[in-house]
Protein backbone atom coordinates (compact mmCIF):
# COMPACT_ATOMS: atom_id res chain seq x y z
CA UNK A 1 104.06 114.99 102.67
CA UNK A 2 106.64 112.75 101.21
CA UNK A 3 109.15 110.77 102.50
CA UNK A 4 111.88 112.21 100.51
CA UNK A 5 112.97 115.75 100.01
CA UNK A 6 114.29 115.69 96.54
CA UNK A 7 116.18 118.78 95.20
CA UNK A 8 114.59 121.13 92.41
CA UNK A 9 110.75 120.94 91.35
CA UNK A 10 108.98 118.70 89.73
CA UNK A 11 108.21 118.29 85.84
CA UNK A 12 104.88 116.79 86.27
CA UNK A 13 105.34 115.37 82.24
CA UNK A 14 109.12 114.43 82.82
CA UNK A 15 110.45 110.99 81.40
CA UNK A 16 110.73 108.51 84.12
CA UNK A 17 113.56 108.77 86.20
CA UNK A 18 114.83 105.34 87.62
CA UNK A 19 116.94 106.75 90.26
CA UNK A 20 114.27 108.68 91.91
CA UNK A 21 114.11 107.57 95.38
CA UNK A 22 110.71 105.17 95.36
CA UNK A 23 112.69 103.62 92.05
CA UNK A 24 115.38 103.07 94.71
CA UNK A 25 113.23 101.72 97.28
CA UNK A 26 111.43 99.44 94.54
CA UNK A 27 115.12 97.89 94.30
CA UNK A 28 115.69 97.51 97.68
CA UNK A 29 118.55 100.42 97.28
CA UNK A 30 116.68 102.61 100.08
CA UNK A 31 114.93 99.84 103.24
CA UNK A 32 111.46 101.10 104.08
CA UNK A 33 109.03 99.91 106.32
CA UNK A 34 106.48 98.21 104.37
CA UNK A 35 103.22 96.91 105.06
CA UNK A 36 102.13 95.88 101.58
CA UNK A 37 103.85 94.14 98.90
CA UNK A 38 102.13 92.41 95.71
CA UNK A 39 103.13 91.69 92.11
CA UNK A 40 102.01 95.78 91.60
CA UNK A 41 102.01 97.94 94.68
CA UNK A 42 104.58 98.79 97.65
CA UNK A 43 103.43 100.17 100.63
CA UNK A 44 105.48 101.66 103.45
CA UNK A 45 105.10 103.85 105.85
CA UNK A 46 106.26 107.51 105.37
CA UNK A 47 109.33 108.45 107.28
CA UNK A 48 108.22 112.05 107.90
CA UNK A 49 104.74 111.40 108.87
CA UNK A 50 101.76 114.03 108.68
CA UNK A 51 99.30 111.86 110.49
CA UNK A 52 99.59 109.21 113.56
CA UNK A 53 99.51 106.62 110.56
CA UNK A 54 101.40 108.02 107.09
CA UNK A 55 101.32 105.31 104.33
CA UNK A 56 103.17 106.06 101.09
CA UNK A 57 101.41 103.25 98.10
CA UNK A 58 103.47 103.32 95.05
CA UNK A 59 103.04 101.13 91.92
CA UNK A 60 106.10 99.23 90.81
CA UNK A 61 107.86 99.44 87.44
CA UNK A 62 107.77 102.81 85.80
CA UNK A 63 104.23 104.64 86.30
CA UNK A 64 103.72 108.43 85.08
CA UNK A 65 105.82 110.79 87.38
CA UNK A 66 102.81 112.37 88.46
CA UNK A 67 98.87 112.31 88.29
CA UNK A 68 99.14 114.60 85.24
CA UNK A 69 100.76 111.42 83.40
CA UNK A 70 97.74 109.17 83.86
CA UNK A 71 96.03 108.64 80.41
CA UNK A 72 93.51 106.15 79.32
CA UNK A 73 96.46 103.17 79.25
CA UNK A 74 96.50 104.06 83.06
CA UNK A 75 92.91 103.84 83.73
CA UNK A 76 92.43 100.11 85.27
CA UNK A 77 95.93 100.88 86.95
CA UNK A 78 94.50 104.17 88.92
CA UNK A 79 91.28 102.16 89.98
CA UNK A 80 93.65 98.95 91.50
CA UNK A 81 95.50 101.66 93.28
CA UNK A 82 92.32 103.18 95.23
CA UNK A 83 91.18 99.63 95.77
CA UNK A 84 94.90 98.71 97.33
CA UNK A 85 94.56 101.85 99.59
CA UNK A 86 91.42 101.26 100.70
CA UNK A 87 92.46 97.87 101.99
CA UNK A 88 95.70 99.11 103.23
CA UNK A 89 93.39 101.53 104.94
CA UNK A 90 91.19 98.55 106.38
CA UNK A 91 94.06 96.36 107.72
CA UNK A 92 95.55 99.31 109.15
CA UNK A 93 91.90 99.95 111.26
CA UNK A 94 91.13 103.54 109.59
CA UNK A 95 87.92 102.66 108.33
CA UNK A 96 86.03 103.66 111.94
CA UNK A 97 87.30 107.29 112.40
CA UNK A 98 88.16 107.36 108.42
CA UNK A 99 91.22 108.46 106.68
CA UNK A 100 92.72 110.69 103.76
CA UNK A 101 93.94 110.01 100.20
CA UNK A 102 95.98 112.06 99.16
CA UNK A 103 97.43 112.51 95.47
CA UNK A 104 99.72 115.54 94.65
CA UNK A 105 100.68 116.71 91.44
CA UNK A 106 103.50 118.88 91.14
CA UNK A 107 105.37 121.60 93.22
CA UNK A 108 102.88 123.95 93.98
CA UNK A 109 100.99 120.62 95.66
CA UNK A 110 103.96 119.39 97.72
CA UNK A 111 105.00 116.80 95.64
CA UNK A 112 108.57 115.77 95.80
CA UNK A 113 109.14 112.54 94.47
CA UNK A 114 108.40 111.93 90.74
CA UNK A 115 106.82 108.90 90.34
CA UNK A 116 103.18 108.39 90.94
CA UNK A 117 102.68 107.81 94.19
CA UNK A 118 99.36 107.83 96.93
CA UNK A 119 99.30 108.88 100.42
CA UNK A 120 97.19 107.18 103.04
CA UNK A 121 96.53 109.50 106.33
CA UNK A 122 94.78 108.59 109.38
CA UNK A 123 94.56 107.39 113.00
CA UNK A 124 93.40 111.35 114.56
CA UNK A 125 91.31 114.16 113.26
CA UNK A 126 92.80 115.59 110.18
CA UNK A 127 92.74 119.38 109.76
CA UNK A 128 91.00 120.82 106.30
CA UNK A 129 92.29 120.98 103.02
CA UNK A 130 91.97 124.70 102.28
């Protein structure tokens, strides 16, 4: 579910790598379609979408390379995040038929990229999980 199909797996506890390609994209190295910017978050939209409406949120700078690198220093960070989708979510008119976060951690999950990163789905039914 990722826009990128980065060689290898992931090491969910890796040091940051800044040439990763969201680090890229951050720098304007990679374009991207985006549809949110602030002083913390990027949105864009995924170029291999899953759903009629694939949003990738990423925080800027160098967050944990994976859920399994949020700690207690990441706490308030995590919460802006969900409230960022969620209004992503809203300007994109998902709220009605609803839509999917999405958070993986590692290979096993689908992860490819390493740096934290949240997928918005939505705009037709979405199969289950499992």
């Amino acid at each position: 579910m990722s826009s990128d199909r980065e060689s290898g797996s992931i090491d969910i506890h890796a040091p940051y790598d800044t040439t990763n390609v969201f680090a890229r994209i951050l720098k304007g190295e990679i374009p991207s379609d985006r549809v949110h910017e602030d002083e913390e978050f990027v949105a864009f939209r995924d170029i291999a979408p899953q759903a009629p409406v694939h949003i990738v949120l990423i925080p800027r700078g160098q967050p944990p390379t994976s859920p399994a690198g949020i700690d207690a220093t990441h706490q308030a960070l995590a919460g802006r995040m969900l409230r960022a989708a969620a209004e992503i979510a809203r300007r994109e008119k998902l709220e009605a038929g609803g839509y999917r976060l999405v958070l993986n951690c590692g290979t096993d999950a689908g992860q490819t990229v390493p740096h934290l990163h949240l997928h918005i789905l939505g705009g037709a039914v979405l199969g289950p999980l499992a």
